[in-house]
PDB file of N, CA and C in Angstrom:
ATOM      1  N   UNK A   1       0.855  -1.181   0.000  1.00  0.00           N
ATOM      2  CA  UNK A   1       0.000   0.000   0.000  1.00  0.00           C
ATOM      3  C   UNK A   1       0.896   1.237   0.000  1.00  0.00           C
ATOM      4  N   UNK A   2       0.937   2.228  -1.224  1.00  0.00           N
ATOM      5  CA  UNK A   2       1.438   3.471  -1.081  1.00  0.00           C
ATOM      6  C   UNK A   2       1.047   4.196   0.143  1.00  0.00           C
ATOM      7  N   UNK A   3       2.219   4.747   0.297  1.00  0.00           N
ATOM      8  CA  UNK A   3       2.019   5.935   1.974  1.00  0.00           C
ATOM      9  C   UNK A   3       2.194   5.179   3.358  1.00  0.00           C
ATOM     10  N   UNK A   4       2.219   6.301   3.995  1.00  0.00           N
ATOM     11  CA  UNK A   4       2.483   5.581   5.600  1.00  0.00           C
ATOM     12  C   UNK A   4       1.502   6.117   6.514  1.00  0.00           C
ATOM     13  N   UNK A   5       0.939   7.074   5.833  1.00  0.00           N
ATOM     14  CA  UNK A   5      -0.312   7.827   6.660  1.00  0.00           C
ATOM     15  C   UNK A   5      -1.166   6.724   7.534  1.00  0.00           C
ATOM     16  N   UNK A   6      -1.523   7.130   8.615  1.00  0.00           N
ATOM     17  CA  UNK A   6      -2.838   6.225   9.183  1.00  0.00           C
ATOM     18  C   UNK A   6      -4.028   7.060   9.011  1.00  0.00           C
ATOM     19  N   UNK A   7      -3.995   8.122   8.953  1.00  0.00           N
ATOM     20  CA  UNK A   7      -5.301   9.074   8.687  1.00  0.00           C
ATOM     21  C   UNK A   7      -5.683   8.810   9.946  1.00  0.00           C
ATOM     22  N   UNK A   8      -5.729   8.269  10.698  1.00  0.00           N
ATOM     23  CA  UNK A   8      -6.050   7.980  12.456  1.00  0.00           C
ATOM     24  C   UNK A   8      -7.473   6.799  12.344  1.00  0.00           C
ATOM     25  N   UNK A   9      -7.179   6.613  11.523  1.00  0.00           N
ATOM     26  CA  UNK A   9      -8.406   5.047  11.497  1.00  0.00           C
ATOM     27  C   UNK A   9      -7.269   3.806  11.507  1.00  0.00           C
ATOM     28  N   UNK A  10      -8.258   2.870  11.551  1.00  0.00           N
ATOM     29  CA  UNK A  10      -7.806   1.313  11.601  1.00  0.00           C
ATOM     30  C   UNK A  10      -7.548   0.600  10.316  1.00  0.00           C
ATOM     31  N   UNK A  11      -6.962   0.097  10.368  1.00  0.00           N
ATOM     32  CA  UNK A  11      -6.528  -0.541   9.012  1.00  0.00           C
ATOM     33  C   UNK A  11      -7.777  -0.715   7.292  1.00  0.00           C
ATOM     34  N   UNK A  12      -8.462  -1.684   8.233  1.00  0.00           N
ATOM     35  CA  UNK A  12     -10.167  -1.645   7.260  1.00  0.00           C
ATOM     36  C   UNK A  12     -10.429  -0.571   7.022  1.00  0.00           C
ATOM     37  N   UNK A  13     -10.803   0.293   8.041  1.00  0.00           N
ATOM     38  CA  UNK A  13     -11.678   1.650   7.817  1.00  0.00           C
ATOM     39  C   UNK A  13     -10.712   2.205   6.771  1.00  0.00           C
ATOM     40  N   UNK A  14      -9.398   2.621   6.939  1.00  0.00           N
ATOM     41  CA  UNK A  14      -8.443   3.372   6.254  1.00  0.00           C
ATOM     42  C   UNK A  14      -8.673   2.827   4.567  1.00  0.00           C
ATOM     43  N   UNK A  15      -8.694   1.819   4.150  1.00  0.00           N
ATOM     44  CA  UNK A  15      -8.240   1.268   3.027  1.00  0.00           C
ATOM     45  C   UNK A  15      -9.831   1.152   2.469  1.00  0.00           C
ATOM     46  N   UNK A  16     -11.161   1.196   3.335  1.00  0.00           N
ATOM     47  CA  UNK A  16     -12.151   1.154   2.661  1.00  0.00           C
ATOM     48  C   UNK A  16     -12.979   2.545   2.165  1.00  0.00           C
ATOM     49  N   UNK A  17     -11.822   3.716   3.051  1.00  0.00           N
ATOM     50  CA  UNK A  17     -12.260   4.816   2.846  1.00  0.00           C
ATOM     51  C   UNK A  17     -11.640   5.485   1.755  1.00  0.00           C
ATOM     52  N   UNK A  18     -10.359   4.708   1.182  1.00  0.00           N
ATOM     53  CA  UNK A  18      -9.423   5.494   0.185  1.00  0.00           C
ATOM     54  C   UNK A  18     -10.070   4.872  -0.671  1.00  0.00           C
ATOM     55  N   UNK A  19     -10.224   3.414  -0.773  1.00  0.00           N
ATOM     56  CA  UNK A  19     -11.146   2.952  -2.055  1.00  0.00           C
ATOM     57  C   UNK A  19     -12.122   3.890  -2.787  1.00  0.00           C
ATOM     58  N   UNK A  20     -13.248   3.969  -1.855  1.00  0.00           N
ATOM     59  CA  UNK A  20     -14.368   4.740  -2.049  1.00  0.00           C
ATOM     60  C   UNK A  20     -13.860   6.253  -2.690  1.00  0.00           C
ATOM     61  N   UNK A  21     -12.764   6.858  -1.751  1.00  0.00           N
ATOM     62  CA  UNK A  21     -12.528   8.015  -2.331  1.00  0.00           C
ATOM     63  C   UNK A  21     -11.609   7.771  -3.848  1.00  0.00           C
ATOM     64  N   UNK A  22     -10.930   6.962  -3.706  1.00  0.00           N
ATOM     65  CA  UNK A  22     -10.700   6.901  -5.444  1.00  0.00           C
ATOM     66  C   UNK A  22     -11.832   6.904  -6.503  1.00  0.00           C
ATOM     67  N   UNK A  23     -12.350   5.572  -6.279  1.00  0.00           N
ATOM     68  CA  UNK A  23     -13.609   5.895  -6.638  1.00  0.00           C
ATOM     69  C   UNK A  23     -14.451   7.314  -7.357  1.00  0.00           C
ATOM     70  N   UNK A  24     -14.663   7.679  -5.984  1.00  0.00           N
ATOM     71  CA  UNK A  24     -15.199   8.952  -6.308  1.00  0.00           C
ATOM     72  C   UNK A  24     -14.346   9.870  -7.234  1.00  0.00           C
ATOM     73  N   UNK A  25     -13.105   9.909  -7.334  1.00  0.00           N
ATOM     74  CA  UNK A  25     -12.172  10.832  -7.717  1.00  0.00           C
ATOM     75  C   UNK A  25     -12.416  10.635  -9.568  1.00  0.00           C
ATOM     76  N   UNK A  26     -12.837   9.188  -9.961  1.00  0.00           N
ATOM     77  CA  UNK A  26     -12.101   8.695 -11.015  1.00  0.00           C
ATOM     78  C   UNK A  26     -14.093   8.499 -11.907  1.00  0.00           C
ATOM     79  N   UNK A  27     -14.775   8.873 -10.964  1.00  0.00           N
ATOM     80  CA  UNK A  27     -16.386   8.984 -11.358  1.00  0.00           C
ATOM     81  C   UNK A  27     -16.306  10.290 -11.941  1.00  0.00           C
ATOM     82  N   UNK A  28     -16.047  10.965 -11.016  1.00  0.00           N
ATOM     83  CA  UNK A  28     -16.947  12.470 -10.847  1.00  0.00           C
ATOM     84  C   UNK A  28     -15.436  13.599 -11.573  1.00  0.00           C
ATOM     85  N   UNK A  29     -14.152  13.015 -11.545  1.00  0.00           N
ATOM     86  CA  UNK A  29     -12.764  13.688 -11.536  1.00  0.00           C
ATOM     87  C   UNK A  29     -12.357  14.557 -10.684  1.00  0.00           C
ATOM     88  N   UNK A  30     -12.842  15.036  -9.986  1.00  0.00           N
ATOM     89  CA  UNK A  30     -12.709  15.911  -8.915  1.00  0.00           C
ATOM     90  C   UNK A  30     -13.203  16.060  -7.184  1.00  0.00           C
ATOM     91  N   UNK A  31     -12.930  15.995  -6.106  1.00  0.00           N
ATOM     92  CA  UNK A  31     -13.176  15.752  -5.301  1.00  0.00           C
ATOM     93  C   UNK A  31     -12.615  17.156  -4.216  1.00  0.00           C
ATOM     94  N   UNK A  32     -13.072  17.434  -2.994  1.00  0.00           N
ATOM     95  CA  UNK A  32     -12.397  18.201  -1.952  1.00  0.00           C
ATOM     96  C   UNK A  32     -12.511  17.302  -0.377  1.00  0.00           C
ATOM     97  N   UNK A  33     -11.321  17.035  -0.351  1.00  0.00           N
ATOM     98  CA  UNK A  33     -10.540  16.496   1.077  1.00  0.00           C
ATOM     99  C   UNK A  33      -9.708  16.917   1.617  1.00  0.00           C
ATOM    100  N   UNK A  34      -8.815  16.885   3.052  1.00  0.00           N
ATOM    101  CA  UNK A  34      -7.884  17.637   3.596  1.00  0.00           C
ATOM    102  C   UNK A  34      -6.626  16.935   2.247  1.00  0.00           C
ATOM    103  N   UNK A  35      -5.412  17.749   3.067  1.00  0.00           N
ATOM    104  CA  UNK A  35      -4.412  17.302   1.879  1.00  0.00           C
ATOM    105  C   UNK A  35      -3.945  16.292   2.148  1.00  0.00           C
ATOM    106  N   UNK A  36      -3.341  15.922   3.549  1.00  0.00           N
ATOM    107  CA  UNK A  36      -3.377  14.162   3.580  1.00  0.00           C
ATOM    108  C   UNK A  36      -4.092  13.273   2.977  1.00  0.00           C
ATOM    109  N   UNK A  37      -5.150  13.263   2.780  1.00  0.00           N
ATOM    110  CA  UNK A  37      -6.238  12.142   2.029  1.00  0.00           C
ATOM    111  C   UNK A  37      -5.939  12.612   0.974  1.00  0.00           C
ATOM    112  N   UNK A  38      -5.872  13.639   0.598  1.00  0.00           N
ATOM    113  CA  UNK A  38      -5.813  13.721  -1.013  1.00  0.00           C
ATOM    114  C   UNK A  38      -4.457  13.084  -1.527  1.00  0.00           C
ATOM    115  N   UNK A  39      -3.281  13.313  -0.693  1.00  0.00           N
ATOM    116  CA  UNK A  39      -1.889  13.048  -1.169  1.00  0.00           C
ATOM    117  C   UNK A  39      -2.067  11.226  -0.934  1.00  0.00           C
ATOM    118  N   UNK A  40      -2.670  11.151  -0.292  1.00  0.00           N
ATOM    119  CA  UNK A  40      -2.852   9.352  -0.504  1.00  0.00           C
ATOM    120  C   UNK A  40      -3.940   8.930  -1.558  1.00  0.00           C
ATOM    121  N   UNK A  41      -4.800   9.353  -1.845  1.00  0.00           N
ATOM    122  CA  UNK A  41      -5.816   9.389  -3.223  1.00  0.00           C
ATOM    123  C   UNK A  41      -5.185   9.430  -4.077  1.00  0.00           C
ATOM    124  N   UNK A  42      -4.174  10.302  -4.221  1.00  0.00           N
ATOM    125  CA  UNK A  42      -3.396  10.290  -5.483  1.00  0.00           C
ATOM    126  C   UNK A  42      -2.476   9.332  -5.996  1.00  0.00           C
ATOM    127  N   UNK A  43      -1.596   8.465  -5.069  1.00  0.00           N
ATOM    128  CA  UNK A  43      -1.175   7.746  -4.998  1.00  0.00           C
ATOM    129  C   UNK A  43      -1.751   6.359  -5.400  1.00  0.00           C
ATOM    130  N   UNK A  44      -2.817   6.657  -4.792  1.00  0.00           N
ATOM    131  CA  UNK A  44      -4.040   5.129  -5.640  1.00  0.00           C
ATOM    132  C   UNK A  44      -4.390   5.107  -6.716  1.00  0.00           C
ATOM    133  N   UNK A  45      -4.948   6.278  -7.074  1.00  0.00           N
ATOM    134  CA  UNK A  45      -5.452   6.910  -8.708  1.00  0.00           C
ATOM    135  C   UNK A  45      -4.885   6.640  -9.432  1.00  0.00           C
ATOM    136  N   UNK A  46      -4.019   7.142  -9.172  1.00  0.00           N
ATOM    137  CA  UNK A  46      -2.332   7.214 -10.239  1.00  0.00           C
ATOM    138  C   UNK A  46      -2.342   5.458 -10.722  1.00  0.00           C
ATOM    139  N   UNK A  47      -2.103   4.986  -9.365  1.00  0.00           N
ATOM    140  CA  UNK A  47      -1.703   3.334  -9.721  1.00  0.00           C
ATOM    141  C   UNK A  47      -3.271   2.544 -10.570  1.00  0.00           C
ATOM    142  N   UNK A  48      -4.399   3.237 -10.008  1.00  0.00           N
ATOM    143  CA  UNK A  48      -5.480   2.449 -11.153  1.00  0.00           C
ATOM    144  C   UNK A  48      -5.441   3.191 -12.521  1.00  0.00           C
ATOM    145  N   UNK A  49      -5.303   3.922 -12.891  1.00  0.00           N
ATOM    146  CA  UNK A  49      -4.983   4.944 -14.276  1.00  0.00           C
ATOM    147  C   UNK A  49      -3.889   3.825 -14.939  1.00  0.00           C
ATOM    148  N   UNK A  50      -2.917   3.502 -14.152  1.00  0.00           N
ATOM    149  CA  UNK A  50      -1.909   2.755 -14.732  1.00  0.00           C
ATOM    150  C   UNK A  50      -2.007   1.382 -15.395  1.00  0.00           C
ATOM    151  N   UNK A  51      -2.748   0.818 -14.689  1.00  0.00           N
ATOM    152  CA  UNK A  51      -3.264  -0.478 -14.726  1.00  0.00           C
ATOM    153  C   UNK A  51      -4.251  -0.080 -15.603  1.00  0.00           C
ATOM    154  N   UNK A  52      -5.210   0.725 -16.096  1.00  0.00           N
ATOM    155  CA  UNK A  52      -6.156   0.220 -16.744  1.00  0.00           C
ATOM    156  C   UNK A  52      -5.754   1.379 -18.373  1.00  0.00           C
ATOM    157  N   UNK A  53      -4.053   1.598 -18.376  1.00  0.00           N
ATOM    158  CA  UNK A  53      -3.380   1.355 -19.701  1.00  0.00           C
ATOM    159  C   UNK A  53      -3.109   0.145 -20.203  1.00  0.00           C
ATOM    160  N   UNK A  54      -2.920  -0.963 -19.108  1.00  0.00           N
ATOM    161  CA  UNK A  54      -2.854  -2.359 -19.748  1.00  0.00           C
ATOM    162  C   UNK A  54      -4.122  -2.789 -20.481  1.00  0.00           C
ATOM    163  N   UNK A  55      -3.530  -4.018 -21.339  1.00  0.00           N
ATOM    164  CA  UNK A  55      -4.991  -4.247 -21.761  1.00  0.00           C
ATOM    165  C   UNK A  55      -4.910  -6.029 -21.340  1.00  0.00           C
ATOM    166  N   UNK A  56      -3.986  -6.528 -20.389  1.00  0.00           N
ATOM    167  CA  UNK A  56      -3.650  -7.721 -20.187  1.00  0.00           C
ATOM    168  C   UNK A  56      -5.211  -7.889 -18.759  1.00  0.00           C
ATOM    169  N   UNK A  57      -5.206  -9.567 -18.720  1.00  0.00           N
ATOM    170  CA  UNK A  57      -6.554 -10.003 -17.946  1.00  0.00           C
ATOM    171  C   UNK A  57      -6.143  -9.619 -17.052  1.00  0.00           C
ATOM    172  N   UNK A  58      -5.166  -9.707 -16.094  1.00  0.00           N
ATOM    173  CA  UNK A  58      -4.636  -9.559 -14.583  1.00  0.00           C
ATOM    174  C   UNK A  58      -4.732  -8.276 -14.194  1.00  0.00           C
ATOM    175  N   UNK A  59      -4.210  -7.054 -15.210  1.00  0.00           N
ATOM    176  CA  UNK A  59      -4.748  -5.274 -14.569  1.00  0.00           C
ATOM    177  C   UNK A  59      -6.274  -5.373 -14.438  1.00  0.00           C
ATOM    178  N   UNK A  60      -7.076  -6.290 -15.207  1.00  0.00           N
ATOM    179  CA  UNK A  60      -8.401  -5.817 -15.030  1.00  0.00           C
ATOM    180  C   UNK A  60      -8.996  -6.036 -13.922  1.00  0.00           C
ATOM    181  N   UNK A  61      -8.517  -7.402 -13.934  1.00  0.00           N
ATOM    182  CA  UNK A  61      -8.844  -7.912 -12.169  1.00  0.00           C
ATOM    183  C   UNK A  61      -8.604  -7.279 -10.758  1.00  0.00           C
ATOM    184  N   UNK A  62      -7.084  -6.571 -11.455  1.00  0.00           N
ATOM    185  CA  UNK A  62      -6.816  -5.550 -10.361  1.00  0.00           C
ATOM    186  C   UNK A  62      -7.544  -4.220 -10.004  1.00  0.00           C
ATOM    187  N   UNK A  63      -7.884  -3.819 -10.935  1.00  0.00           N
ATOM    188  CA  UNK A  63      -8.732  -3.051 -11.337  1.00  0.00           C
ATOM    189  C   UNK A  63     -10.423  -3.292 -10.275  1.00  0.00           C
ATOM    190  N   UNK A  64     -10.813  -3.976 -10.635  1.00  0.00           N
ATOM    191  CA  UNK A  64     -12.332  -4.093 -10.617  1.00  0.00           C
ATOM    192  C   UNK A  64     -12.381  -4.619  -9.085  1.00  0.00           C
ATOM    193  N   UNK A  65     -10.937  -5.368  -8.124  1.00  0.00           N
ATOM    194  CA  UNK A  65     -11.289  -5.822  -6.954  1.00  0.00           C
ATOM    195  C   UNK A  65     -11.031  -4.828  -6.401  1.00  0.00           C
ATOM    196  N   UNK A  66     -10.331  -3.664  -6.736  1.00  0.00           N
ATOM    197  CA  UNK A  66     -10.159  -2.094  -6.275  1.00  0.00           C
ATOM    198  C   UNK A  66     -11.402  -1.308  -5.816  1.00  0.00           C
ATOM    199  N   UNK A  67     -11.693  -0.938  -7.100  1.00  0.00           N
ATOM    200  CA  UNK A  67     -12.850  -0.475  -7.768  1.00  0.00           C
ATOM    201  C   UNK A  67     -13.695  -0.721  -7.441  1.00  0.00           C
ATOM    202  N   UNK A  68     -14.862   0.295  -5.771  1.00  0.00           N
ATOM    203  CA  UNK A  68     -15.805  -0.173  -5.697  1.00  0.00           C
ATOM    204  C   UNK A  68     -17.491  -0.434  -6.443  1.00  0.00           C
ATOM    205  N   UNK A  69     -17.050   0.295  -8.136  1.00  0.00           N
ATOM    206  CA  UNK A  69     -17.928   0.451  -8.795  1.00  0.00           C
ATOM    207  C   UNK A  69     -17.900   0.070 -10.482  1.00  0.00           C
ATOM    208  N   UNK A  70     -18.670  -1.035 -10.494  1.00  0.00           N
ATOM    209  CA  UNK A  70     -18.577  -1.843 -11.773  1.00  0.00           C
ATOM    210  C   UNK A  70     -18.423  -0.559 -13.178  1.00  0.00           C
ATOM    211  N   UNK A  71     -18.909   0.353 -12.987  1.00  0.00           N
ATOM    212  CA  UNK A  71     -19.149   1.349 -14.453  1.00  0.00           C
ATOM    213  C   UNK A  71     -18.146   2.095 -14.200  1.00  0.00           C
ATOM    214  N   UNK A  72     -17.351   2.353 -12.929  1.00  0.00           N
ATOM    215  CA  UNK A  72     -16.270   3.218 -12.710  1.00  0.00           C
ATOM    216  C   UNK A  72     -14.961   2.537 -13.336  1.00  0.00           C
ATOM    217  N   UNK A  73     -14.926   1.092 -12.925  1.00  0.00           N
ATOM    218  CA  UNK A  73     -13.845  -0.131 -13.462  1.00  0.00           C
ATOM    219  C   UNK A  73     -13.764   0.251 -15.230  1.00  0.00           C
ATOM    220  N   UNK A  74     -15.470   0.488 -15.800  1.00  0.00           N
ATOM    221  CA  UNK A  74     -15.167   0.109 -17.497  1.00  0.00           C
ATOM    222  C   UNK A  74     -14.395   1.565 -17.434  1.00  0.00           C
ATOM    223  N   UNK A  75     -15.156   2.476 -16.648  1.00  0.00           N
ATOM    224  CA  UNK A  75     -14.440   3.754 -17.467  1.00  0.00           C
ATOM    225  C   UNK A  75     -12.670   3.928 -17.468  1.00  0.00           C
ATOM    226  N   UNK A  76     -12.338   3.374 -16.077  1.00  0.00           N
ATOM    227  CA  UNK A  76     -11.330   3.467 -16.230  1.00  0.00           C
ATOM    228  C   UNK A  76     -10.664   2.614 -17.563  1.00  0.00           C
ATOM    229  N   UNK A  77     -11.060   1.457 -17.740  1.00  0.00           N
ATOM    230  CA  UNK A  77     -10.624   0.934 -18.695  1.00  0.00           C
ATOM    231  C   UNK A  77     -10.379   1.326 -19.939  1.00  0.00           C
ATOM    232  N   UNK A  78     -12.034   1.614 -20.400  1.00  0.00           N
ATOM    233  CA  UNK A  78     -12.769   2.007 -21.710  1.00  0.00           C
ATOM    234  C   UNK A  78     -11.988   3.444 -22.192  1.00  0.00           C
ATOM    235  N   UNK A  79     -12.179   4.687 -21.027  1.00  0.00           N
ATOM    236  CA  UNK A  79     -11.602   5.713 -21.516  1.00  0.00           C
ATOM    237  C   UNK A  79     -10.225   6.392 -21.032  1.00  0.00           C
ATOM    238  N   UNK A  80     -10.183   6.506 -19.560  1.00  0.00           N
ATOM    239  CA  UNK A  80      -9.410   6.719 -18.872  1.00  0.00           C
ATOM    240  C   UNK A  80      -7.686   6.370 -19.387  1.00  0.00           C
ATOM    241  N   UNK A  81      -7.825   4.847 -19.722  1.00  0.00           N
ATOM    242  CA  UNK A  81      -6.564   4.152 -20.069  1.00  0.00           C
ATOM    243  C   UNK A  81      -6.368   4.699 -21.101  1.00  0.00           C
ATOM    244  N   UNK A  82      -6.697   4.134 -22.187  1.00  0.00           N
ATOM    245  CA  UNK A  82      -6.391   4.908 -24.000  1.00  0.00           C
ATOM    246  C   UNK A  82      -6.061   6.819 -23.735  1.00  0.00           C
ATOM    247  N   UNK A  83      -6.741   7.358 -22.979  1.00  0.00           N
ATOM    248  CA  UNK A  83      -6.716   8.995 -23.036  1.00  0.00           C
ATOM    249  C   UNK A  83      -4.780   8.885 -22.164  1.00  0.00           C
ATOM    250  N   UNK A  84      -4.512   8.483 -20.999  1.00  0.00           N
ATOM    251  CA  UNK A  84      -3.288   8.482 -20.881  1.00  0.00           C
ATOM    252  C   UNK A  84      -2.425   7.990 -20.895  1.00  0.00           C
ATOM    253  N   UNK A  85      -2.765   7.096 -22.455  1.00  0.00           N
ATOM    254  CA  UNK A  85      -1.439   6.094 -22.793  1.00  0.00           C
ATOM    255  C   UNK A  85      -0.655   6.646 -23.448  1.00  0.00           C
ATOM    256  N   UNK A  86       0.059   7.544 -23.650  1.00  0.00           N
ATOM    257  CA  UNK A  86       1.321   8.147 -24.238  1.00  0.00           C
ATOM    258  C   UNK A  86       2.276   9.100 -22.770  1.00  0.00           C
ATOM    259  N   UNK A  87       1.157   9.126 -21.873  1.00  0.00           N
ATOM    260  CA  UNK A  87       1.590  10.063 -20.743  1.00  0.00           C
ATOM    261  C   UNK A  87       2.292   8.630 -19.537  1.00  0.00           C
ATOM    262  N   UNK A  88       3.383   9.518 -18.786  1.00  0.00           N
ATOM    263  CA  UNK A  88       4.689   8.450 -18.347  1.00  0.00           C
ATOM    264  C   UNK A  88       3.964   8.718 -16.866  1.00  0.00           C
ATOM    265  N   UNK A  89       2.852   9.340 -16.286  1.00  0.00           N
ATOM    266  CA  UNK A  89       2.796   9.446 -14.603  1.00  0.00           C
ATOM    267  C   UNK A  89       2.043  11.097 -14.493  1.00  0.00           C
ATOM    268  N   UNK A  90       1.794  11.183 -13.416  1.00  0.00           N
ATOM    269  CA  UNK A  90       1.104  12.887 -13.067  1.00  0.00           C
ATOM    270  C   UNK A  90      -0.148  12.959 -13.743  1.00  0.00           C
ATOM    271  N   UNK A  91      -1.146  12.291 -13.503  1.00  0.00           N
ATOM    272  CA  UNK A  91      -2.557  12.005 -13.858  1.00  0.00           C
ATOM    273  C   UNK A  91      -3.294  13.094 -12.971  1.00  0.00           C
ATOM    274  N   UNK A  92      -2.921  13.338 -11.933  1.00  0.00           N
ATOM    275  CA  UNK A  92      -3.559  14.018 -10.824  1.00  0.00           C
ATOM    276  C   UNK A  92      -2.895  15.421 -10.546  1.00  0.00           C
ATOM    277  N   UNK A  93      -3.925  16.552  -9.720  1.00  0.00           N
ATOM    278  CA  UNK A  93      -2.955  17.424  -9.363  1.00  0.00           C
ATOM    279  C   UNK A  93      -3.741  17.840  -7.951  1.00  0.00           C
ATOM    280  N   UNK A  94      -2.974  18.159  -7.281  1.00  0.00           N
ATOM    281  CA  UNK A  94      -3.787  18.689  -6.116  1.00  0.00           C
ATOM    282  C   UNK A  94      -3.702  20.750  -5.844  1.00  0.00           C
ATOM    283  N   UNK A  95      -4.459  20.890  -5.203  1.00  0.00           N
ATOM    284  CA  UNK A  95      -4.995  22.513  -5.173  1.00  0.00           C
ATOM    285  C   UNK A  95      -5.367  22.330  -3.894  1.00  0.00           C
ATOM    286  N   UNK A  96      -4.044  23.345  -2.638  1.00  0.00           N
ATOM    287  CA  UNK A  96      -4.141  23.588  -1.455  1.00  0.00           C
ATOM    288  C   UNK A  96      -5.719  25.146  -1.590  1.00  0.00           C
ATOM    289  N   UNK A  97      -6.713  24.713  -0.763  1.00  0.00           N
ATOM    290  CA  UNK A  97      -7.642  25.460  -0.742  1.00  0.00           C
ATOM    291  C   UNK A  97      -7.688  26.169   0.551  1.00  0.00           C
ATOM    292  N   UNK A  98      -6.948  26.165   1.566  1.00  0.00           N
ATOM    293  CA  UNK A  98      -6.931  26.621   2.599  1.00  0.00           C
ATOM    294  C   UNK A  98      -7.298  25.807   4.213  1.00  0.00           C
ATOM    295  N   UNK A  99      -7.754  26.367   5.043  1.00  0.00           N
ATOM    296  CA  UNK A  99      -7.892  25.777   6.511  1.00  0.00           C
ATOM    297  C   UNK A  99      -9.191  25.614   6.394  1.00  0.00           C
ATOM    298  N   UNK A 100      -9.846  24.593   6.905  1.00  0.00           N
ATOM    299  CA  UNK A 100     -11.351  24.106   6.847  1.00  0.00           C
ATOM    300  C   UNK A 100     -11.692  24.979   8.007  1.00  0.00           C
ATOM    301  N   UNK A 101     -13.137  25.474   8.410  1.00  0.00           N
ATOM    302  CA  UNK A 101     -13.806  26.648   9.394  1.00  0.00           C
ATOM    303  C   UNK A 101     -13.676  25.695  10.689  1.00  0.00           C
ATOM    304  N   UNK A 102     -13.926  24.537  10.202  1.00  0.00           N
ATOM    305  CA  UNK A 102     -14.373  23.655  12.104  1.00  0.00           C
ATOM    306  C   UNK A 102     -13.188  23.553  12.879  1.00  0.00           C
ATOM    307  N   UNK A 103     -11.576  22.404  12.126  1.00  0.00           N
ATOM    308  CA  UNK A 103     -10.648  22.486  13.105  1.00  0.00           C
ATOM    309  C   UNK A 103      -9.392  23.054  12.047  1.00  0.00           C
ATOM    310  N   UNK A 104      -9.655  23.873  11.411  1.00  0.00           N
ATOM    311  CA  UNK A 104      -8.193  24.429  10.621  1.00  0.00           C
ATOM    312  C   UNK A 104      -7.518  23.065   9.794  1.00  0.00           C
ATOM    313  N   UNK A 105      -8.246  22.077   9.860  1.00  0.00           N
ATOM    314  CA  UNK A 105      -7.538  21.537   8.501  1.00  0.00           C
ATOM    315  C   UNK A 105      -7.085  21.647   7.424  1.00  0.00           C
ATOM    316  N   UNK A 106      -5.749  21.338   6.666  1.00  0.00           N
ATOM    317  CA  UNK A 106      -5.847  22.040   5.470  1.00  0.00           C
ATOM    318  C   UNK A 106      -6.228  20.875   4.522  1.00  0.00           C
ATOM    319  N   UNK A 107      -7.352  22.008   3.301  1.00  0.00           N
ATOM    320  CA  UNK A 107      -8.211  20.982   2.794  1.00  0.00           C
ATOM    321  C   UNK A 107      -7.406  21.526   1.236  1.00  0.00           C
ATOM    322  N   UNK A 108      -7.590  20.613   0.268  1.00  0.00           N
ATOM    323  CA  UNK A 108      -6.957  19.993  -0.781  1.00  0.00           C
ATOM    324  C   UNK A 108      -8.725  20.109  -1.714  1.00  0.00           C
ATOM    325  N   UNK A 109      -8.258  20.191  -2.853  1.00  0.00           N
ATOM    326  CA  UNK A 109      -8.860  19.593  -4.336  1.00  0.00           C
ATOM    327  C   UNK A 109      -8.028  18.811  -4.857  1.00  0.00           C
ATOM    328  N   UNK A 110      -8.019  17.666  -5.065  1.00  0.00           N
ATOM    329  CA  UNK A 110      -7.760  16.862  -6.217  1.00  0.00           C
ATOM    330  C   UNK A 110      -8.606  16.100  -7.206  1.00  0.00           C
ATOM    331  N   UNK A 111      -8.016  16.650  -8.875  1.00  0.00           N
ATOM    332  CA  UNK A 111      -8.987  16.452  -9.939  1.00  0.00           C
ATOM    333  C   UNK A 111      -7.872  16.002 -10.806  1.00  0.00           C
ATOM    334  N   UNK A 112      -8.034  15.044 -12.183  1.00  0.00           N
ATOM    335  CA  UNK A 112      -7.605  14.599 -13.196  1.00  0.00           C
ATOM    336  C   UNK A 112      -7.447  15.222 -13.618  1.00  0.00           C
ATOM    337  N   UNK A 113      -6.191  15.520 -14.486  1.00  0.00           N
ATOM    338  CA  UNK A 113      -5.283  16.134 -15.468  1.00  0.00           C
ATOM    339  C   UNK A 113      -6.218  16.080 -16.981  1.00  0.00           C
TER     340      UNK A 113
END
């Protein structure tokens, strides 16, 4: 697993919450989270973007047991892959947005290139 962050959850929670937020990232392309989560989102993204430039059976699998969403899996496949197959990495970018109002977190945008 990229990163060393715990985000202060437990192992499950941690890895079922980055799922989801990839997910979301790779549905919608854009998302707002503090910058820790985002700098670990990116790190995941990046690696499913990669995998679904392959066109071999084993990325797909990797892919889709990731991937908590069957139409999110094709897109990555279907469009996602072909659009950054000439590009070597940096799929993602993040945008420091400032301190959140409740505890001064600093919150992040990260959206697809």
């Amino acid at each position: 697993m990229p990163g060393t962050r715990k985000l202060g959850r437990s192992t499950d929670h941690r890895l079922a919450m980055l799922r989801a937020m990839v997910t979301f990232l790779l549905e919608n392309g854009k998302i707002e989270t503090t910058l820790a989560r985002a700098k670990e989102v990116r790190s995941l993204a990046e690696k499913m973007i990669t995998l679904g430039k392959e066109t071999d059976l084993h990325s797909k699998r990797q892919i889709y047991s990731f991937i908590t969403k069957e139409a999110v899996s094709k897109k990555v496949i279907d469009e996602l892959g072909p659009k950054y197959k000439e590009v070597s990495g940096g799929y993602t970018r993040i945008y420091k947005i400032g301190p959140r109002r409740g505890d001064a977190a600093e919150m992040a945008i990260i959206e697809l290139i």
